[in-house]
Protein backbone atom coordinates (compact mmCIF):
# COMPACT_ATOMS: atom_id res chain seq x y z
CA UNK A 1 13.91 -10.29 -25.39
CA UNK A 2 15.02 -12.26 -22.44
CA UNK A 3 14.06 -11.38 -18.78
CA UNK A 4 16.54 -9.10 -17.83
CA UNK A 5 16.21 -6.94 -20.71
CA UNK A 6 12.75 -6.88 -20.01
CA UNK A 7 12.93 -5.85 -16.65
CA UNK A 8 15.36 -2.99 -18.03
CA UNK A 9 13.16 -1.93 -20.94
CA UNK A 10 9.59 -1.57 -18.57
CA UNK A 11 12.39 0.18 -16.06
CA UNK A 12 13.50 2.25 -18.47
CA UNK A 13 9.99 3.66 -19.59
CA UNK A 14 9.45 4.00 -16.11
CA UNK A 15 11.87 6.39 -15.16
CA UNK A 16 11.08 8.37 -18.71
CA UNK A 17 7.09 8.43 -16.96
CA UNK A 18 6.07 6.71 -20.20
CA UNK A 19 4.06 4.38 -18.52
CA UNK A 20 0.85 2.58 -19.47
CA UNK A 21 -2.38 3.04 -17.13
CA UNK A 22 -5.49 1.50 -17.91
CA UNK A 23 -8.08 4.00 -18.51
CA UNK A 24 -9.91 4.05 -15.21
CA UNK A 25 -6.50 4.25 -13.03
CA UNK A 26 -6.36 7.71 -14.94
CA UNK A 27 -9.94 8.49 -14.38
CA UNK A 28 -9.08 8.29 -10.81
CA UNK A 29 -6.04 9.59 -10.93
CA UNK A 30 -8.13 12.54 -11.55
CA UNK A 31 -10.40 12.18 -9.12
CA UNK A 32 -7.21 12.05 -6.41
CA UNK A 33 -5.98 15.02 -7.83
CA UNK A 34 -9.71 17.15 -6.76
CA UNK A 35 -9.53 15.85 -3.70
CA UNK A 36 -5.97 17.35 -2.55
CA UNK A 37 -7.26 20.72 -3.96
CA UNK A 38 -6.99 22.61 -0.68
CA UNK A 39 -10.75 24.46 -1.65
CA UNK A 40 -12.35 20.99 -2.07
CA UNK A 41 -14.60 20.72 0.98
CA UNK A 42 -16.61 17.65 2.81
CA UNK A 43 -19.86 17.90 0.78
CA UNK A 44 -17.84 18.18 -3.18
CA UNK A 45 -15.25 15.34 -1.35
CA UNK A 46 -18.26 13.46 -0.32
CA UNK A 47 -19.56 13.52 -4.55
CA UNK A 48 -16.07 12.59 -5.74
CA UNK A 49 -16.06 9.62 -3.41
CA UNK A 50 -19.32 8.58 -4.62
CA UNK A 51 -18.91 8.73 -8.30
CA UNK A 52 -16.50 5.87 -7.74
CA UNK A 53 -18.37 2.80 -6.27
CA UNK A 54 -15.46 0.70 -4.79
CA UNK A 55 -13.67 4.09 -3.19
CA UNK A 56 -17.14 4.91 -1.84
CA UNK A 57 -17.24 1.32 -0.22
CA UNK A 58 -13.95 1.23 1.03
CA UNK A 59 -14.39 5.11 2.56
CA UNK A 60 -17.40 3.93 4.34
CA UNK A 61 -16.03 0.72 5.61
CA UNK A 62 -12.33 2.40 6.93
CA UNK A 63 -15.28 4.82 8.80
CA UNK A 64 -16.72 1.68 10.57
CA UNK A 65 -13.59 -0.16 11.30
CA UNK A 66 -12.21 -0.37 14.76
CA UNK A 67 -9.34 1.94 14.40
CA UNK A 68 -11.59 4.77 13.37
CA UNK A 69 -15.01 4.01 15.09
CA UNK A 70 -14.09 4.12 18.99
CA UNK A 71 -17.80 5.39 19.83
CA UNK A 72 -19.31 2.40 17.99
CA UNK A 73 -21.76 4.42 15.63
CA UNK A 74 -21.69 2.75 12.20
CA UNK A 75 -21.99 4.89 9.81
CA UNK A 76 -24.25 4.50 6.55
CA UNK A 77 -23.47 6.90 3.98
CA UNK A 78 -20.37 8.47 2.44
CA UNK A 79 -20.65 12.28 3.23
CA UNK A 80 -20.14 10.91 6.83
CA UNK A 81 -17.52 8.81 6.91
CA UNK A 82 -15.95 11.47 4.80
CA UNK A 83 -16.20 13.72 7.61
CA UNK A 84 -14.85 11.30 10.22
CA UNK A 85 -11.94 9.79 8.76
CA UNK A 86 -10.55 13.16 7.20
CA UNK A 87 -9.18 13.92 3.39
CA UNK A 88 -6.07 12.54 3.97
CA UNK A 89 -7.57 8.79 4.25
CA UNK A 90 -9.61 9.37 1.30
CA UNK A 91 -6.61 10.15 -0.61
CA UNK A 92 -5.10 6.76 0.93
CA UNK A 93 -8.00 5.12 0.27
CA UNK A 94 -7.93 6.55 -3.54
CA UNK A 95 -4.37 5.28 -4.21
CA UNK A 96 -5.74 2.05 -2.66
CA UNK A 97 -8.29 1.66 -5.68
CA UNK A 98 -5.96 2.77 -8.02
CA UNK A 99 -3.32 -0.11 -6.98
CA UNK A 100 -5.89 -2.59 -7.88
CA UNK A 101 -6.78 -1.09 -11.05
CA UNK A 102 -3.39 -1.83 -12.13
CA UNK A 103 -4.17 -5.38 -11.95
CA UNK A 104 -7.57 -5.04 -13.10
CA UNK A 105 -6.23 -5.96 -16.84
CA UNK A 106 -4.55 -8.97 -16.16
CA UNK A 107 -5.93 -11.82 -17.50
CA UNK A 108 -3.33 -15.00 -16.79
CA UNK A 109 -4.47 -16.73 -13.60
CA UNK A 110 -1.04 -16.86 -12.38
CA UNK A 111 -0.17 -13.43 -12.67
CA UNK A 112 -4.18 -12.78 -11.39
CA UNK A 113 -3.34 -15.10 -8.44
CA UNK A 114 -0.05 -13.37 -7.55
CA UNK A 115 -1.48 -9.46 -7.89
CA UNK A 116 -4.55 -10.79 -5.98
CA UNK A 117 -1.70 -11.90 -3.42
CA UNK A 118 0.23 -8.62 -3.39
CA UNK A 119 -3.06 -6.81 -2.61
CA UNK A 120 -3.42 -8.90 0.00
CA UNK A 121 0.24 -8.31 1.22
CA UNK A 122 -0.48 -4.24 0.77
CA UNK A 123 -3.73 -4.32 3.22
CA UNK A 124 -2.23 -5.92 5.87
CA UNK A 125 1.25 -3.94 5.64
CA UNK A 126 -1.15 -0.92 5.28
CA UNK A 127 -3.39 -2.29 8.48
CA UNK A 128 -0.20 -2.94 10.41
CA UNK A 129 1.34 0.62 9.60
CA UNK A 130 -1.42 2.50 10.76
CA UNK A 131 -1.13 0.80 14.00
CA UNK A 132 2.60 0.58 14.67
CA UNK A 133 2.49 4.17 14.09
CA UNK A 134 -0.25 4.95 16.93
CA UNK A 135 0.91 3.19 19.12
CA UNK A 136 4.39 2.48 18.65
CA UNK A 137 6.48 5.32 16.38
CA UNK A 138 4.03 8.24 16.92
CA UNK A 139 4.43 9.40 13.56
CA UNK A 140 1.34 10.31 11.49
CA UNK A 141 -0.74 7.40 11.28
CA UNK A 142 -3.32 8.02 8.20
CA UNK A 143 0.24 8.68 6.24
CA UNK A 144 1.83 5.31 7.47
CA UNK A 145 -1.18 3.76 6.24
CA UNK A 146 -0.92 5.13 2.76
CA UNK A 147 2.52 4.31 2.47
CA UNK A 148 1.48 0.51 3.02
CA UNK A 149 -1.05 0.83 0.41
CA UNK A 150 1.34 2.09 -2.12
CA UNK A 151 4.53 0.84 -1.30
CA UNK A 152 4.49 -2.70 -3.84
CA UNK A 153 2.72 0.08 -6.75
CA UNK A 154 5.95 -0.76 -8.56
CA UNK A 155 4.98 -4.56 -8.51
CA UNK A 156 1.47 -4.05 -9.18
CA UNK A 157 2.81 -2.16 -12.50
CA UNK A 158 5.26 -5.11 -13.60
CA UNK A 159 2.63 -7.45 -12.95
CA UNK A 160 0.05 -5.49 -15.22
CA UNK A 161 2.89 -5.51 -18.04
CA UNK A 162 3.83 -9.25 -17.74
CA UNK A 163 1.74 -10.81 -19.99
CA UNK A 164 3.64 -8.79 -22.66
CA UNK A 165 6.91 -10.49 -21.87
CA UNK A 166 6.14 -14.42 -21.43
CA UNK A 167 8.30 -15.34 -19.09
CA UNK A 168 8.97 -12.46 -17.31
CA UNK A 169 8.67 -13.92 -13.46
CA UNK A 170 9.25 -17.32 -13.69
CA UNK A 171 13.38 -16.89 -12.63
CA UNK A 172 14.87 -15.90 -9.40
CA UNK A 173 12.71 -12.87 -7.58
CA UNK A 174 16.32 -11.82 -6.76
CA UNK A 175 16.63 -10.45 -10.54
CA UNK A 176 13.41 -8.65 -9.56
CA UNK A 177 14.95 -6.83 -6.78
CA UNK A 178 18.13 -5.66 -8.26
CA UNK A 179 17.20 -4.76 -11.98
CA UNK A 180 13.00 -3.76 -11.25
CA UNK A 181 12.01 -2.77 -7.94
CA UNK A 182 13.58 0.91 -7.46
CA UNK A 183 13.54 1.97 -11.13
CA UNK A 184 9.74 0.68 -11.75
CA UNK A 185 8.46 1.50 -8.35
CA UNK A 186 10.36 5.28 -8.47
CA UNK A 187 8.68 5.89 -11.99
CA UNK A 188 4.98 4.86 -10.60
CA UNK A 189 5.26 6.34 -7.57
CA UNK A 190 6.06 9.40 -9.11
CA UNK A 191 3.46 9.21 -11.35
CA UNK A 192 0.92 8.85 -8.45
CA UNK A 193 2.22 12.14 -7.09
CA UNK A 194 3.48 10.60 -3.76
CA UNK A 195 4.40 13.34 -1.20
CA UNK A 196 8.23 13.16 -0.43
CA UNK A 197 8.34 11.86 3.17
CA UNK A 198 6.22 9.21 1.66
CA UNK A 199 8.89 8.28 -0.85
CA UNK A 200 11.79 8.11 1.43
CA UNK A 201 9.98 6.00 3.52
CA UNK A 202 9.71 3.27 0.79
CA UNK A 203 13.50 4.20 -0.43
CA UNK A 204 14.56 2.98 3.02
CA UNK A 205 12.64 0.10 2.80
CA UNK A 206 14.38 -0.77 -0.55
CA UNK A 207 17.53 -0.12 0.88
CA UNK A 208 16.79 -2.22 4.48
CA UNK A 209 17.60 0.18 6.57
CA UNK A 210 15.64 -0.37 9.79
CA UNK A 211 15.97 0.49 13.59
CA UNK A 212 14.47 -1.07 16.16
CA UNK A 213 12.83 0.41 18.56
CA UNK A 214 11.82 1.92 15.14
CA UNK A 215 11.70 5.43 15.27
CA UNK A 216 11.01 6.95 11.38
CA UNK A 217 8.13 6.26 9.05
CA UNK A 218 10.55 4.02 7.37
CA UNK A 219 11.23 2.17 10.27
CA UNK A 220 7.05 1.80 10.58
CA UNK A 221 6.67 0.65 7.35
CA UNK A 222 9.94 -1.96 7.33
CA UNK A 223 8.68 -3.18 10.38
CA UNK A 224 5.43 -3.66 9.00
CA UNK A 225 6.09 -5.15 5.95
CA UNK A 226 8.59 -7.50 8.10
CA UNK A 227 5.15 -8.61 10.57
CA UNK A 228 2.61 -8.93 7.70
CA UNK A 229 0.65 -12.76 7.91
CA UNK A 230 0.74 -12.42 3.98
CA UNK A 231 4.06 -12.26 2.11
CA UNK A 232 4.51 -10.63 -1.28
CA UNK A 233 4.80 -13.13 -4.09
CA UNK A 234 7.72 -10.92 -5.54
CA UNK A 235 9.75 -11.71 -2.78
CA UNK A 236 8.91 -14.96 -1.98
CA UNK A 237 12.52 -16.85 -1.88
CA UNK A 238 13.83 -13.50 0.74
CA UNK A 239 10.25 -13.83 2.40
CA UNK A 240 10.67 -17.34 4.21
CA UNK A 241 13.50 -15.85 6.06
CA UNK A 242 12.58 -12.46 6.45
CA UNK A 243 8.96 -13.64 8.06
CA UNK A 244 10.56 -16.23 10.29
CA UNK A 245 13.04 -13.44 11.65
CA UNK A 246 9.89 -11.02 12.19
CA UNK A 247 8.21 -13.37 14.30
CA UNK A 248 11.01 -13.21 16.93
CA UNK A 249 10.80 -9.14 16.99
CA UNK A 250 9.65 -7.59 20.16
CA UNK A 251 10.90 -4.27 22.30
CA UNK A 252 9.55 -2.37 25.10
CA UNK A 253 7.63 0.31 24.42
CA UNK A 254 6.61 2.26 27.60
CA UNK A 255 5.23 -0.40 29.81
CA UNK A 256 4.34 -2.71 27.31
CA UNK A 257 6.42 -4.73 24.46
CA UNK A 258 5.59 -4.74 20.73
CA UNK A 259 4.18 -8.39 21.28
CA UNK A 260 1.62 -7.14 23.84
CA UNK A 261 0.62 -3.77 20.86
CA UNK A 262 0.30 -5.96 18.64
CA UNK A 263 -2.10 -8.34 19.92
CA UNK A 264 -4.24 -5.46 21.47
CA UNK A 265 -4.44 -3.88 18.65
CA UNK A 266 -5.40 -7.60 16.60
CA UNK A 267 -9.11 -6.83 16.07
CA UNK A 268 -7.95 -2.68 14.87
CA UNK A 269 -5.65 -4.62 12.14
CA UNK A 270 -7.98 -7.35 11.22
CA UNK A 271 -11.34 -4.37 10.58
CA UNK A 272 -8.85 -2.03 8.56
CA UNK A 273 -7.04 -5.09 6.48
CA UNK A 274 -11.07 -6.21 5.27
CA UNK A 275 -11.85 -3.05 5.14
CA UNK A 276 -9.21 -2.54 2.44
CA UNK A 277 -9.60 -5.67 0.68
């Protein structure tokens, strides 16, 4: 089977939701699903969160981070950072976990080093998001974040199912794009249950439709993705352009330009992108 027909075939499966989770991205899966029942409260949320050692890290750290911590007391247990940073981070924070499950099977260092990279790409796009849309877009911020956590999930997928097609990424990222990214990344994302405004976000985003002043979520998240220090290897070729483009972007906003956000807001992005990783 040669590359293109691979791409098709995992594409294919996609759309059909026949798609192949390890076990534990199903185990949390699970777990996501409790915690948008509307009668889960803070102390069954807080047990969920905790029966999963890397969410319960991540929950506690997003609690301490600068964005979320503006009185300065750290927090040192889940049931309270629960409480501060609300269900719908948790949720984010879930999906986060369950994007790096997905790569959790790989076993090639290349494809290891490249979904290592994509993470990497996600928490800062994620970090970024959250920001641009407090202080820039004034949409809701927790859901900006969560669209930066999930919006490579289709990459994370085909990068879980490469070793099954030798090969698979070593042509043109371009084929990528046009035969992979939508069909893949509509087929996962819909298996994660992403809520629709969510979705559209990411559509725009595949279809590069951006304004600037940005206005949407899928403005935040274009713009995002454009400003993130860490590129995604599955766009590397469209990247070196794309990146040196972002760094000429600035606006007004108010009394202030993008530039001037952005590097206010440095240490708020730096806490929430470790915090992530």
């Amino acid at each position: 089977m040669d590359r293109l027909e691979a791409f098709k075939s995992i594409a294919a499966q996609a759309g059909r939701g026949e798609l192949s989770f390890p076990t534990n991205v199903d185990a949390t899966l699970k777990l996501q699903r409790s915690l948008s029942d509307p009668d889960c409260h803070a102390e069954a949320a807080a047990k969920l969160v905790q029966a999963e050692p890397l969410l319960a890290a991540r929950t506690v750290a997003i609690a301490n981070s600068v964005a979320y911590n503006r009185s300065g007391n750290e927090i040192t247990n889940v049931r309270n950072a629960v409480q501060r940073i609300g269900f719908r981070t948790v949720n984010a924070l879930a999906a986060s976990v369950i994007v790096r499950q997905l790569g959790n099977k790989i076993r090639q260092p290349a494809l290891r080093a490249m979904s290592d990279q994509l993470w990497q790409h996600s928490a800062h796009v994620a970090a970024l998001a959250q920001v641009i849309a407090r202080r820039v877009t004034k949409v809701d911020p927790d859901t900006a974040m969560f669209a930066g956590i999930v919006h490579e999930v289709g990459g994370f997928y085909l990068l879980s199912r490469a070793e099954e097609f030798p090969g698979l990424l070593d042509g043109d990222p371009e084929e990528w794009i046009e035969h992979g990214e939508v069909a893949i990344g509509r087929g996962v994302l819909g298996k994660l249950g992403v809520p629709a405004p969510v979705m559209e976000a990411i559509e725009a985003m595949w279809e590069g439709m951006r304004a600037l002043p940005p206005e949407t979520l899928g403005d935040t998240l274009m713009l995002a993705n454009d400003l993130a220090s860490v590129h995604s290897p599955l766009h590397e070729r469209a990247g070196a352009t794309s990146r040196t483009a972002a760094a000429t972007i600035d606006f007004v906003i108010g009394d202030g330009t993008l530039a001037n956000i952005l590097q206010e807001s440095e240490q708020e992005v730096k806490t929430l992108t470790s915090a992530l990783l």
